[in-house]
N, C-alpha and C. Protein backbone atom coordinates (compact mmCIF):
# COMPACT_ATOMS: atom_id res chain seq x y z
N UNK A 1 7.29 26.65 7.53
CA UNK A 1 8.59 26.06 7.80
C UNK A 1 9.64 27.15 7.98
N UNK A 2 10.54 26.79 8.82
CA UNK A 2 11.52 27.89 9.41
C UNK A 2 12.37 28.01 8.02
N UNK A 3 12.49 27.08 7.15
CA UNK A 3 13.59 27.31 6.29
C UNK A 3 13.26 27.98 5.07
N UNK A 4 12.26 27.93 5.07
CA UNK A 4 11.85 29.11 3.98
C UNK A 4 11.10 28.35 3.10
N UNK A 5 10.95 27.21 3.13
CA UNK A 5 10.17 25.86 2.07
C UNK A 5 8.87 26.54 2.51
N UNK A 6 8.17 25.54 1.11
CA UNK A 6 6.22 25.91 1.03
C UNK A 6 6.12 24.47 2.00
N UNK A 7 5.14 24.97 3.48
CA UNK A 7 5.15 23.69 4.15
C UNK A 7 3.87 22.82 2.65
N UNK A 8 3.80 21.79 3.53
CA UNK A 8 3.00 20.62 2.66
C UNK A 8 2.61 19.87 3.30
N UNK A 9 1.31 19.58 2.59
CA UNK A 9 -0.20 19.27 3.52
C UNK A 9 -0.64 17.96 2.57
N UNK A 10 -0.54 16.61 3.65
CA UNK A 10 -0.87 15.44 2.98
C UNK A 10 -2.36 15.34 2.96
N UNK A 11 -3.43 15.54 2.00
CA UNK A 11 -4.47 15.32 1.83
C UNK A 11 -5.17 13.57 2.28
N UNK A 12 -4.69 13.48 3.53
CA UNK A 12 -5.08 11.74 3.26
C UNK A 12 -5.06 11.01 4.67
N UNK A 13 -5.70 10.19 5.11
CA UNK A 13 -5.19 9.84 6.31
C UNK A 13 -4.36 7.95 6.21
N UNK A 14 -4.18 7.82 4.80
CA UNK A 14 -3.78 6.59 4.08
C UNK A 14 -2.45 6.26 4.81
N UNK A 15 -2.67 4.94 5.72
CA UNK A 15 -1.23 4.60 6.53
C UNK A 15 -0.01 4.38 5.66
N UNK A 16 -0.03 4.12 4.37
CA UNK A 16 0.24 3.25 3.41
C UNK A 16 1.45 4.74 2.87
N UNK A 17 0.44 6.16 2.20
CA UNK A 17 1.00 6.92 2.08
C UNK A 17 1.72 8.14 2.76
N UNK A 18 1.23 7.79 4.10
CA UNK A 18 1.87 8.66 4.95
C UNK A 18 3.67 8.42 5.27
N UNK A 19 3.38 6.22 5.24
CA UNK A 19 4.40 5.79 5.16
C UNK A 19 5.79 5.79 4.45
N UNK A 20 5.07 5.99 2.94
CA UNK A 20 5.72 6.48 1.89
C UNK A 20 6.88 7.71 1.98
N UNK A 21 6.03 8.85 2.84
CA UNK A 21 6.59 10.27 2.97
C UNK A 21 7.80 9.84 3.63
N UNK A 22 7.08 9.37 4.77
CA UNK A 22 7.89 9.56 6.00
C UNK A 22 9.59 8.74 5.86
N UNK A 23 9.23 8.11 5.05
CA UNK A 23 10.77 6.80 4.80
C UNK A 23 11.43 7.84 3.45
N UNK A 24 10.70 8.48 3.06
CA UNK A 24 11.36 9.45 1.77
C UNK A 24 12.15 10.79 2.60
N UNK A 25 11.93 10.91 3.54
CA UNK A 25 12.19 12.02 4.61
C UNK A 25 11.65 13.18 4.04
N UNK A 26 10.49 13.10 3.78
CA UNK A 26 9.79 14.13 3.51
C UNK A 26 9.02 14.94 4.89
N UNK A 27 8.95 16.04 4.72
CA UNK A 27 7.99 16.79 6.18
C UNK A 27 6.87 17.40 5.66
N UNK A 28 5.82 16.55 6.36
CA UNK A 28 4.16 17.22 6.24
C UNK A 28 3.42 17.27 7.32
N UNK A 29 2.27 17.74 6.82
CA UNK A 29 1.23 17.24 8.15
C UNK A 29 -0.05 16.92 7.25
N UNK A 30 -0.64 15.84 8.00
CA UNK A 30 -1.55 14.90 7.38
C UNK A 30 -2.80 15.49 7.79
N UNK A 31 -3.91 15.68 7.22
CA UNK A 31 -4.70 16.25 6.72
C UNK A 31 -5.98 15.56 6.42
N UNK A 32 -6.94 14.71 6.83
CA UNK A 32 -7.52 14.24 6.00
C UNK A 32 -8.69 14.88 4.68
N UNK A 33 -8.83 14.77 3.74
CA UNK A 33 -9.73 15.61 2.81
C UNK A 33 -11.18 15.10 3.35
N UNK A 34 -12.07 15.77 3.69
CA UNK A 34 -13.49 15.84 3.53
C UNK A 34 -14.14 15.73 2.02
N UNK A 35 -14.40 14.62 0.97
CA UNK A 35 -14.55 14.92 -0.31
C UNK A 35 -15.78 13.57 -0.31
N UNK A 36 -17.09 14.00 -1.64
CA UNK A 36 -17.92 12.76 -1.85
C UNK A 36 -17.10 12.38 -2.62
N UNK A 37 -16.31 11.83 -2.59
CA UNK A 37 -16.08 10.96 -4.14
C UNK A 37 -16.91 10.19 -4.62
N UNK A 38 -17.77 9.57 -4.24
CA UNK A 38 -19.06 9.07 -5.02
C UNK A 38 -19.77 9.68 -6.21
N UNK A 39 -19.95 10.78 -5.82
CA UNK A 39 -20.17 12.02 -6.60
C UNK A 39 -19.57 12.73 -7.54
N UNK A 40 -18.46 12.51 -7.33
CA UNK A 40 -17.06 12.93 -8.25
C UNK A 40 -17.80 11.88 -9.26
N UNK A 41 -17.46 10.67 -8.75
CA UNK A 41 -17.80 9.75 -9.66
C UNK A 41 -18.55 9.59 -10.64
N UNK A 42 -19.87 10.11 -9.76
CA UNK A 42 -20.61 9.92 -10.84
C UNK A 42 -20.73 10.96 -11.87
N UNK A 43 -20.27 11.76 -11.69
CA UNK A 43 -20.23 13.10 -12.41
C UNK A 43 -19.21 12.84 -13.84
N UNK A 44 -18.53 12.17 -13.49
CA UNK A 44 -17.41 11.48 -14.46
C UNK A 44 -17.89 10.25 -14.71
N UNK A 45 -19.10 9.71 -15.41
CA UNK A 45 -19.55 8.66 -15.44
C UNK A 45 -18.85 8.84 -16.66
N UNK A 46 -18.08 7.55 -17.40
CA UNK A 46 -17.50 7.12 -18.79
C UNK A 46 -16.26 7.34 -18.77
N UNK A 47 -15.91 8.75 -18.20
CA UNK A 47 -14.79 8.69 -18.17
C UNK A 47 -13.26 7.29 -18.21
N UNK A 48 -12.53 7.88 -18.65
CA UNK A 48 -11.37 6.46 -18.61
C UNK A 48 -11.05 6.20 -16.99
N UNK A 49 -10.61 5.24 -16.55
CA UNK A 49 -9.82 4.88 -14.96
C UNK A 49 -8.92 5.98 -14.23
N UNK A 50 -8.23 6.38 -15.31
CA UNK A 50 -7.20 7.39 -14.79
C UNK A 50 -7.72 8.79 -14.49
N UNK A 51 -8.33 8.91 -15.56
CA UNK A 51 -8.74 10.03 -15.54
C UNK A 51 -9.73 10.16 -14.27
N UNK A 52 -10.55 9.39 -13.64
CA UNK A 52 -11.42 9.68 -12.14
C UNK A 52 -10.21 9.54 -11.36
N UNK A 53 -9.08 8.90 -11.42
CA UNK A 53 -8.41 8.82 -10.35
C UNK A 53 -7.90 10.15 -10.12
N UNK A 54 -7.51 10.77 -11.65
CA UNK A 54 -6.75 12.11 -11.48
C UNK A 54 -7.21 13.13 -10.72
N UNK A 55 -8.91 13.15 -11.11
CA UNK A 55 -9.97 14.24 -10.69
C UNK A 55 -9.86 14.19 -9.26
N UNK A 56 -9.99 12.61 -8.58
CA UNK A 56 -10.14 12.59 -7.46
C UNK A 56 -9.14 12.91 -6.36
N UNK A 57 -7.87 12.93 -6.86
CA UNK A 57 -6.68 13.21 -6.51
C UNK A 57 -6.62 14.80 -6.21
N UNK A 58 -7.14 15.30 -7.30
CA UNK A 58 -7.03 16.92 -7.50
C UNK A 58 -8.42 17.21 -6.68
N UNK A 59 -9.57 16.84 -6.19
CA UNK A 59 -10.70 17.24 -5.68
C UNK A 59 -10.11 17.34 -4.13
N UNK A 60 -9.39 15.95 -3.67
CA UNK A 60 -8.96 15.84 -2.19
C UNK A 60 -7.86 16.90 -1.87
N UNK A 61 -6.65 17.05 -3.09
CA UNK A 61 -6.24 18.94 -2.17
C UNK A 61 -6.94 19.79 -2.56
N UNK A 62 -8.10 19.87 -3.36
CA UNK A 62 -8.18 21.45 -3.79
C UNK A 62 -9.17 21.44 -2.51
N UNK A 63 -10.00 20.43 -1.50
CA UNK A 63 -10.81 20.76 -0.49
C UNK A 63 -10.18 21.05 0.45
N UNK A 64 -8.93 21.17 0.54
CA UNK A 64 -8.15 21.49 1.71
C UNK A 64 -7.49 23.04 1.48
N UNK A 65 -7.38 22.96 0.15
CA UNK A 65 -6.38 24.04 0.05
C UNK A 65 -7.00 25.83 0.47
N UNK A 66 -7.97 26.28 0.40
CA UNK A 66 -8.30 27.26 0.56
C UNK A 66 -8.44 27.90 2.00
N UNK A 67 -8.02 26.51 2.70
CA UNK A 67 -8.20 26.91 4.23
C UNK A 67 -6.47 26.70 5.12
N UNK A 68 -5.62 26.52 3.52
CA UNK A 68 -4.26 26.71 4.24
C UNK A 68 -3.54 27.58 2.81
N UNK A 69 -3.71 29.02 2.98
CA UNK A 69 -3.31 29.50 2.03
C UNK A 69 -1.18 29.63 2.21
N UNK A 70 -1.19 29.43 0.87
CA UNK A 70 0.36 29.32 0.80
C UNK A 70 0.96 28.32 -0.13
N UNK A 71 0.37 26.70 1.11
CA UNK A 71 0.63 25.82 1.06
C UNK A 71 0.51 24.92 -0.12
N UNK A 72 1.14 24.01 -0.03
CA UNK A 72 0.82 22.52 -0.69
C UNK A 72 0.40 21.61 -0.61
N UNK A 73 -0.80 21.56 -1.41
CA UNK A 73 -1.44 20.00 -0.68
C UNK A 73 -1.72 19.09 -1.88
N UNK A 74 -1.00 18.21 -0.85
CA UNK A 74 -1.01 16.92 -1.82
C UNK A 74 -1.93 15.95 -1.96
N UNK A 75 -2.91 15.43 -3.17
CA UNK A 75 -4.06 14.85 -2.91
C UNK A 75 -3.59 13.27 -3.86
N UNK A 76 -4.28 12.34 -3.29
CA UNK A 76 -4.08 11.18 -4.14
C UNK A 76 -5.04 10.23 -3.97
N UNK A 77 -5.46 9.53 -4.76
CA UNK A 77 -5.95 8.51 -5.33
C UNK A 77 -6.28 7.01 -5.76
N UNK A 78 -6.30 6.00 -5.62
CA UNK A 78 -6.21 4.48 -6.55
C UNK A 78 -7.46 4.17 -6.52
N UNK A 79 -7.46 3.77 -8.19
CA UNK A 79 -8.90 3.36 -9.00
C UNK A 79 -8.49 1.94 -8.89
N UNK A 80 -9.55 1.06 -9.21
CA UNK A 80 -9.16 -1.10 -9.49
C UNK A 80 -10.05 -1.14 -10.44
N UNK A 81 -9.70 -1.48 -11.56
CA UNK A 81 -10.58 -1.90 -12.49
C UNK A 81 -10.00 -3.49 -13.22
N UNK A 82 -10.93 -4.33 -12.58
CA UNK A 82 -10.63 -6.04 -12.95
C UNK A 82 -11.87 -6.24 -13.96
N UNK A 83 -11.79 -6.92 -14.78
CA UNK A 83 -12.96 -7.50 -15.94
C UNK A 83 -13.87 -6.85 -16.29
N UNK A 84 -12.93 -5.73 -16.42
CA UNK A 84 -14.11 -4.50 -17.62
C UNK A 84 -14.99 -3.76 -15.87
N UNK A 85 -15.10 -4.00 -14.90
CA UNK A 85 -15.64 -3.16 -14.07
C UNK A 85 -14.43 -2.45 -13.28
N UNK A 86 -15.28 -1.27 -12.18
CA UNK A 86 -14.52 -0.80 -11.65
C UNK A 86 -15.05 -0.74 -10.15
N UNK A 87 -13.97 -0.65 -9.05
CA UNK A 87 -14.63 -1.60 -7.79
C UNK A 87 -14.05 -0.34 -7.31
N UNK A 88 -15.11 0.29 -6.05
CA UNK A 88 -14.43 0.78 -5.14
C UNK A 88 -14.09 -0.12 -3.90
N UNK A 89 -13.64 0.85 -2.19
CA UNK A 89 -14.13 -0.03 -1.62
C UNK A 89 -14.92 -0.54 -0.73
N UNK A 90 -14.50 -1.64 -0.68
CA UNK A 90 -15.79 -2.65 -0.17
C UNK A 90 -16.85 -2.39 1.20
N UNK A 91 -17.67 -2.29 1.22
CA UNK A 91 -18.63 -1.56 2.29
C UNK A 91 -18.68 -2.40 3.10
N UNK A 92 -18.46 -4.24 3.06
CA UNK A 92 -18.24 -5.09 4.50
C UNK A 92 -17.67 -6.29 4.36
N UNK A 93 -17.19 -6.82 4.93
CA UNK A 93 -16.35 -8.07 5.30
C UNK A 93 -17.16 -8.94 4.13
N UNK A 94 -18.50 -8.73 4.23
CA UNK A 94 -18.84 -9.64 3.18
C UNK A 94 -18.80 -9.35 1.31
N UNK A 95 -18.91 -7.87 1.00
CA UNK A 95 -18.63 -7.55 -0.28
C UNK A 95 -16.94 -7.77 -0.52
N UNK A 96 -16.12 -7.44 0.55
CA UNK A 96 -14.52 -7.53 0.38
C UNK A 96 -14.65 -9.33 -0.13
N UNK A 97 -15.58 -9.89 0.56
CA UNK A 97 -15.32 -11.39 0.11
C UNK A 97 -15.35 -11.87 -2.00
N UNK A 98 -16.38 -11.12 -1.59
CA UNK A 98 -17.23 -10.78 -3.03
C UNK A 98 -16.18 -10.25 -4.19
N UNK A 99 -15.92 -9.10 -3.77
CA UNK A 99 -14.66 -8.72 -4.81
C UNK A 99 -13.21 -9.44 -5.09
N UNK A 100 -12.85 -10.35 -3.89
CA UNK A 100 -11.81 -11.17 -3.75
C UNK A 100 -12.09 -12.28 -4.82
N UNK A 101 -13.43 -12.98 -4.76
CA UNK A 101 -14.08 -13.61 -5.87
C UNK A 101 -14.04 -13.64 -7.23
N UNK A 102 -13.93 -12.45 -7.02
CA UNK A 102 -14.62 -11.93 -8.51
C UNK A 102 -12.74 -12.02 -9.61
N UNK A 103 -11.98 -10.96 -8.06
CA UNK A 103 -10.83 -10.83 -9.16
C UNK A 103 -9.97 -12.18 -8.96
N UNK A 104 -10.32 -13.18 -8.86
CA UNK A 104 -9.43 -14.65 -8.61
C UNK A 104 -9.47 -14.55 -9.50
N UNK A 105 -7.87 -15.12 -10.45
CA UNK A 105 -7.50 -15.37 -11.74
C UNK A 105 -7.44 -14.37 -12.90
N UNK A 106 -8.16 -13.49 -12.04
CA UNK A 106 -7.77 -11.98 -12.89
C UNK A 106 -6.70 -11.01 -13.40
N UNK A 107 -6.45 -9.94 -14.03
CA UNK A 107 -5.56 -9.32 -13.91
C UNK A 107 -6.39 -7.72 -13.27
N UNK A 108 -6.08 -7.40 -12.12
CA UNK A 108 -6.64 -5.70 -11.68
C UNK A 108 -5.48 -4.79 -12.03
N UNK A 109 -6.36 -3.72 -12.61
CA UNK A 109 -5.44 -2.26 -12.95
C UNK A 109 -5.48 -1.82 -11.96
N UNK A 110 -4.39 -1.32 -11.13
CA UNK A 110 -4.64 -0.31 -10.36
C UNK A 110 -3.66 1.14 -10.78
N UNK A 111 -4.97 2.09 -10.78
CA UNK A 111 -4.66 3.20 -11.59
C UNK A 111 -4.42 3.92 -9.91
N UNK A 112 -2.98 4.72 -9.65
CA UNK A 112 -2.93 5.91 -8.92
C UNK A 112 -2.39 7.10 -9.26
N UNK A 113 -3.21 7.99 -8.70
CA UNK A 113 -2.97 9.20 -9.21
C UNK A 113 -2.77 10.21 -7.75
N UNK A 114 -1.68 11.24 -8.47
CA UNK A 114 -1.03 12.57 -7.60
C UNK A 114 -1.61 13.59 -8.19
N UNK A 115 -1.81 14.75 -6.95
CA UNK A 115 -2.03 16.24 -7.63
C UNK A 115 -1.59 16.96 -6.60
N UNK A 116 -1.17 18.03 -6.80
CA UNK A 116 -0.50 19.29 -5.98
C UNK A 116 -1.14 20.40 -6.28
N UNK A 117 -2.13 21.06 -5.30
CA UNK A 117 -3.25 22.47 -5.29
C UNK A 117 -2.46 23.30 -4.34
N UNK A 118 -2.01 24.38 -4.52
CA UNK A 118 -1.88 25.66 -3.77
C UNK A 118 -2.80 26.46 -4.34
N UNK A 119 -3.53 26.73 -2.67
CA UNK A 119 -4.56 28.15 -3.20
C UNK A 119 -5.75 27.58 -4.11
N UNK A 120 -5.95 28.15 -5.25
CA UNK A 120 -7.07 27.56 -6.17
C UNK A 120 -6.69 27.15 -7.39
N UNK A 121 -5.53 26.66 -7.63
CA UNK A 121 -4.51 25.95 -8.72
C UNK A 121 -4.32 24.79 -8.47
N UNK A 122 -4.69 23.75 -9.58
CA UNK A 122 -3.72 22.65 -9.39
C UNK A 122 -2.35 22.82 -10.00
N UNK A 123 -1.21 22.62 -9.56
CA UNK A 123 -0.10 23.20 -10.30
C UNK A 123 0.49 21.96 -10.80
N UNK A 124 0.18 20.59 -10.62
CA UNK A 124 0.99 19.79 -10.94
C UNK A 124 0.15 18.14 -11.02
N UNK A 125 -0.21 17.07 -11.52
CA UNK A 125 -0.68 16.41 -11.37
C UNK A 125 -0.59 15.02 -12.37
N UNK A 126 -0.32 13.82 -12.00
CA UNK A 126 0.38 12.62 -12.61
C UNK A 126 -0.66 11.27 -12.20
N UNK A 127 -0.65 10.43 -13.29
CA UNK A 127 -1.49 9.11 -12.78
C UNK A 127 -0.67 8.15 -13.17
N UNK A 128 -0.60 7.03 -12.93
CA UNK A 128 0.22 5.95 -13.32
C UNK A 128 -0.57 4.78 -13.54
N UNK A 129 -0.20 3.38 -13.96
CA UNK A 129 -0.74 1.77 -13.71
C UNK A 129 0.09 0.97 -13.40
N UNK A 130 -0.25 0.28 -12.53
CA UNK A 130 0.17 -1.12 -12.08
C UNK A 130 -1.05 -2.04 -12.45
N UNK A 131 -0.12 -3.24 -13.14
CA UNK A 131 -1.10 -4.21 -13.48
C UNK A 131 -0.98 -5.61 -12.43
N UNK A 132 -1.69 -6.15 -11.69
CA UNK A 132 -1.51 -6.80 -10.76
C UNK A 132 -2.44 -8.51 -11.27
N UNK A 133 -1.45 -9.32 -11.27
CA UNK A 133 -2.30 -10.88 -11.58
C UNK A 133 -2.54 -11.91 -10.36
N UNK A 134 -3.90 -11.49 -10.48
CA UNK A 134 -4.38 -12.55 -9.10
C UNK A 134 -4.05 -14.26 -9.36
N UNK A 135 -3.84 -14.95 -8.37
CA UNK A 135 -3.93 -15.98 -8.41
C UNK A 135 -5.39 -16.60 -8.48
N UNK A 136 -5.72 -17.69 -8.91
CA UNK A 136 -6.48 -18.53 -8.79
C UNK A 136 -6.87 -18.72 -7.23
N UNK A 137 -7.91 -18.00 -6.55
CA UNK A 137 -7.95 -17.86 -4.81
C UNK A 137 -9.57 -19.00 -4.66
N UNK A 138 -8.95 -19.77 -3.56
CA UNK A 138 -9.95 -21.05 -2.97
C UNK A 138 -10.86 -20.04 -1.84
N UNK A 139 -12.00 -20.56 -1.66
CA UNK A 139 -12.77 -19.70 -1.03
C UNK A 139 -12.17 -20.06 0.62
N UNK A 140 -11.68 -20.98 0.65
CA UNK A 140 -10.53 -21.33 2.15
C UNK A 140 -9.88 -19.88 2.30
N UNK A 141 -8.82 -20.09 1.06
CA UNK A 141 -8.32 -19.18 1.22
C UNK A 141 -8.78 -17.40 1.75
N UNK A 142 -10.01 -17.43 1.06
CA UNK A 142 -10.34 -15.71 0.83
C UNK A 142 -10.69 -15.43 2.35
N UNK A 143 -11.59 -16.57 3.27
CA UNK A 143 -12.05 -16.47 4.37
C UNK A 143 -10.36 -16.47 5.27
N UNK A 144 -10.10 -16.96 5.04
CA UNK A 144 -8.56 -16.83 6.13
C UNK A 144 -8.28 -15.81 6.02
N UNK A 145 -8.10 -15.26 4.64
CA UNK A 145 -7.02 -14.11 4.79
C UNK A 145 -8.02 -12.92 4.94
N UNK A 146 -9.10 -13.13 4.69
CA UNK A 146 -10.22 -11.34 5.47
C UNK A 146 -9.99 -11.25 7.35
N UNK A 147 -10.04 -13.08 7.50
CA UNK A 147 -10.06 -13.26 9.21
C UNK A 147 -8.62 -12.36 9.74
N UNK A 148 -7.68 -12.64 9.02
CA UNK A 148 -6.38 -11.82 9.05
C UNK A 148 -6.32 -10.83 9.11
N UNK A 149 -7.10 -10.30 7.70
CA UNK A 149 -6.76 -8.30 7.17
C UNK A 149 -7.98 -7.78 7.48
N UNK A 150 -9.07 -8.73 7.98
CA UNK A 150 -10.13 -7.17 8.04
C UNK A 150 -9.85 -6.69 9.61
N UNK A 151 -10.18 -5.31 10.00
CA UNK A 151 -10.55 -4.40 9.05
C UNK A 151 -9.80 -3.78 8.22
N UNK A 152 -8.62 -3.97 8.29
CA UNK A 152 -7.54 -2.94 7.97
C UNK A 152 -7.70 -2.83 6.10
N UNK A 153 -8.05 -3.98 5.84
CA UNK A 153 -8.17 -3.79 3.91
C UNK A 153 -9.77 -3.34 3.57
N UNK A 154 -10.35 -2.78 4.85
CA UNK A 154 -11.67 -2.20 4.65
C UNK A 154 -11.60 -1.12 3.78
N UNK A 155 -9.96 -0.48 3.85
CA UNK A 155 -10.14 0.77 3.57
C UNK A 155 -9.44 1.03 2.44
N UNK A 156 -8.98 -0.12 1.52
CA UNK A 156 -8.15 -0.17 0.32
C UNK A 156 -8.86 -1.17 -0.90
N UNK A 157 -8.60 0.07 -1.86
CA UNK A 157 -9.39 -0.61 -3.10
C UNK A 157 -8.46 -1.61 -3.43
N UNK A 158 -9.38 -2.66 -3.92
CA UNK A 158 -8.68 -4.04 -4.22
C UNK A 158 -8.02 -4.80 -3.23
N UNK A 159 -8.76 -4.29 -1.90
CA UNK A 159 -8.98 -5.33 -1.04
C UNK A 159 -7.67 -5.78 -0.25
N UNK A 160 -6.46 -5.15 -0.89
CA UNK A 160 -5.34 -5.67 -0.20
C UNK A 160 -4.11 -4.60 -0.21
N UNK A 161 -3.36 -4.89 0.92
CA UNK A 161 -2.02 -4.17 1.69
C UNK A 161 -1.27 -5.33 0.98
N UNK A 162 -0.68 -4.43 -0.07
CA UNK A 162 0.82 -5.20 -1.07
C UNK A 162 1.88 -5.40 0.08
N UNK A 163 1.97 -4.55 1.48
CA UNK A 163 3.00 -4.27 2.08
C UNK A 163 2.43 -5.39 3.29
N UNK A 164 1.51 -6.23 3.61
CA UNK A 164 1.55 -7.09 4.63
C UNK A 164 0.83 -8.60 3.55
N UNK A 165 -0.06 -9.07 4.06
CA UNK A 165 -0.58 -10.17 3.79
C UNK A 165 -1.32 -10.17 1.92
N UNK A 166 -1.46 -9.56 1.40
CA UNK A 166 -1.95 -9.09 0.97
C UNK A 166 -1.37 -9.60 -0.81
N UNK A 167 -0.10 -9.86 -0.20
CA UNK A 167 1.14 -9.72 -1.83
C UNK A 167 0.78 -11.54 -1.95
N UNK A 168 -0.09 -12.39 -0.58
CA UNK A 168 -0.23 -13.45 -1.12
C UNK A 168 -1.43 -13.72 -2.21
N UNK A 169 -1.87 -12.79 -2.47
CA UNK A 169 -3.23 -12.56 -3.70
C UNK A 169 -2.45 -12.89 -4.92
N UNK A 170 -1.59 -12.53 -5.18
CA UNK A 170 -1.10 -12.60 -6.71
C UNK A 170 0.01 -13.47 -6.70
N UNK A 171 0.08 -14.38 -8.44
CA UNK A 171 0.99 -14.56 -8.86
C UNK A 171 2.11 -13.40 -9.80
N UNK A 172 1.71 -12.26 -10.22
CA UNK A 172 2.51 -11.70 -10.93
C UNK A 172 2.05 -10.31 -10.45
N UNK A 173 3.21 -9.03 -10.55
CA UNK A 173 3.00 -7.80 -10.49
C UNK A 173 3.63 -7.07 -11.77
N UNK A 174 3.30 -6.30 -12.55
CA UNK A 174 3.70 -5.26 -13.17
C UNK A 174 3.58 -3.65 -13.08
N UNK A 175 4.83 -3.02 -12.82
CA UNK A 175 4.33 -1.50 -12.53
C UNK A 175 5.19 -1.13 -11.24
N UNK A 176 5.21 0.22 -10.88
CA UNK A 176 6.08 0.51 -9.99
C UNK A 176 5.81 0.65 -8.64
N UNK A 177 6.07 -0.19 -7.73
CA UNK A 177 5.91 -0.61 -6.06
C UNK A 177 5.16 0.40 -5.42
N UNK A 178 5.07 1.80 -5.43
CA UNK A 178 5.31 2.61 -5.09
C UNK A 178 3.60 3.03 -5.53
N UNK A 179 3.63 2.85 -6.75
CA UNK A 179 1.95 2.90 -7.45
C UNK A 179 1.10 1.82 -6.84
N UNK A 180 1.96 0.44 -6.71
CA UNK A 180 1.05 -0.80 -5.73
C UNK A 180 0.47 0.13 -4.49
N UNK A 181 1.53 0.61 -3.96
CA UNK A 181 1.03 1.02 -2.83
C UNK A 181 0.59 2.23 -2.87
N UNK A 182 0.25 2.88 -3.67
CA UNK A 182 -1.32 3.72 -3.35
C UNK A 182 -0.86 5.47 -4.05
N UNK A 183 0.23 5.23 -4.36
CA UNK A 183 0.66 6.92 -4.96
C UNK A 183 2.37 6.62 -5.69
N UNK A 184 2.14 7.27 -6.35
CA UNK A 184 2.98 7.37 -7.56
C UNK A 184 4.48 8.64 -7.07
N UNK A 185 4.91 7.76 -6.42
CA UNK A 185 5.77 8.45 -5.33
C UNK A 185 6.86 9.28 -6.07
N UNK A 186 7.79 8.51 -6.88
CA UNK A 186 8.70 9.29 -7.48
C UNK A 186 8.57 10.21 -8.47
N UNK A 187 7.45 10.57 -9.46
CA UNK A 187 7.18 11.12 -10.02
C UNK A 187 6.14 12.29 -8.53
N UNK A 188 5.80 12.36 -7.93
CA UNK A 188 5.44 13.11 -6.64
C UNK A 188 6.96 14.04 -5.64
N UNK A 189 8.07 12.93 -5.85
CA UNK A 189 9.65 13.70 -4.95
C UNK A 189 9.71 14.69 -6.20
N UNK A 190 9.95 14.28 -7.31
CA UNK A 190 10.32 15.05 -8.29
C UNK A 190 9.27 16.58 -8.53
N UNK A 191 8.08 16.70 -8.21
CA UNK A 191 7.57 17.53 -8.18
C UNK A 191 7.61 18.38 -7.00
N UNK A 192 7.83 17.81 -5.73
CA UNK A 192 8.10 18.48 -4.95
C UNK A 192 9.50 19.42 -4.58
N UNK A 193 10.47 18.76 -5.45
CA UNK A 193 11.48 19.32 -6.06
C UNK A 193 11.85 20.72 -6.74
N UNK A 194 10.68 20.84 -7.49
CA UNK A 194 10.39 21.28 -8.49
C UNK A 194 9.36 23.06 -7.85
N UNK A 195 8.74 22.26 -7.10
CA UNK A 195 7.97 23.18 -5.89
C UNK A 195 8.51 23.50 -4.66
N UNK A 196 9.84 23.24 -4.58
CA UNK A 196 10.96 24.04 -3.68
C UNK A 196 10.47 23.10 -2.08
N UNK A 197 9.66 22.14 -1.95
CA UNK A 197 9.48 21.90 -0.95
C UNK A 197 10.83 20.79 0.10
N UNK A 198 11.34 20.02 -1.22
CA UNK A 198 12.86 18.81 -0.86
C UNK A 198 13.86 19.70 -1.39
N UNK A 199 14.84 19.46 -1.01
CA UNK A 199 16.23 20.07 -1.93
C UNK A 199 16.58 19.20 -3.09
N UNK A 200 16.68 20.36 -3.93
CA UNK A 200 17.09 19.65 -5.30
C UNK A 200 18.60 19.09 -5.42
């Protein structure tokens, strides 16, 4: 960056969080991470919710970071854990059905998590919860609204975009909008703050 800021590198190709930046007037360039997270996963078998989200957050910049030395890269995360399990996501129109199922009448955690890697450091890294209460969903219903959102909720744990069709899943939300939607934003400005990248 001409102004002397650490540029910053969005680890993600998430429409959701790119969106986030961009309405924050933040300046990056999007990046997607190459990472198994499967593997992460399993490697962290027991672990608590947050804590894989954190890892996974911090795995997606630290795979970027060594090939943009300087920089900042920002990696992030969201875990769903409804009735004692934990769901990634859904591999087809028909498991998304499946998990829609499952969390009717439920309450899903959704755990997201931030991390900031320059170089071979994580220098900074935060997880949050939103607790989200499904409605009671008719199998009418679940088939309409996949005919609607797939593919686009192919690619989001818990099956749904809070920001389009998606907010008709629940009767109740708890937690901060910002964590619904996929990264833990203000606690993320504030670090970037902090890392000279926004003006303080």
């Amino acid at each position: 960056m001409s102004d002397g800021r650490p540029p910053l590198i969005l680890a993600s190709k998430s429409a959701s969080r790119r969106a986030m930046l961009d309405a924050a007037g933040v300046s990056y360039d999007a990046i997607p991470a190459d990472v198994d997270e499967r593997a992460i996963e399993a490697e962290l078998s027991g672990a608590a919710p947050a804590e894989i989200a954190e890892a996974l957050a911090v795995a997606k910049a630290a795979a970027l970071a060594p090939s943009h030395p300087g920089a900042l890269v920002l990696g992030s995360d969201s875990l769903v854990v409804a009735g004692g399990k934990r769901f990634d996501k859904p591999t087809s129109r028909e498991n998304a059905a499946e998990h829609l199922r499952f969390f009717s009448g439920k309450v899903i955690e959704l755990h997201s998590a931030a991390a900031i890697v320059r170089d071979d450091t994580c220098e900074w890294s935060h997880t949050d919860l939103a607790q989200l209460t499904v409605r009671d969903l008719s199998d009418e219903f679940i088939e309409h609204y996949l005919t609607q959102e797939w593919p686009e909720v192919s690619h989001t744990v818990g099956v749904f975009r809070i920001e389009a069709m998606g907010v008709q899943l629940f009767e109740a939300i708890r937690g901060d909008q910002f964590t619904v939607l996929g990264m833990p934003l203000l606690p993320v400005l504030g670090a970037l703050r902090e890392h000279g990248v926004l003006q303080a």
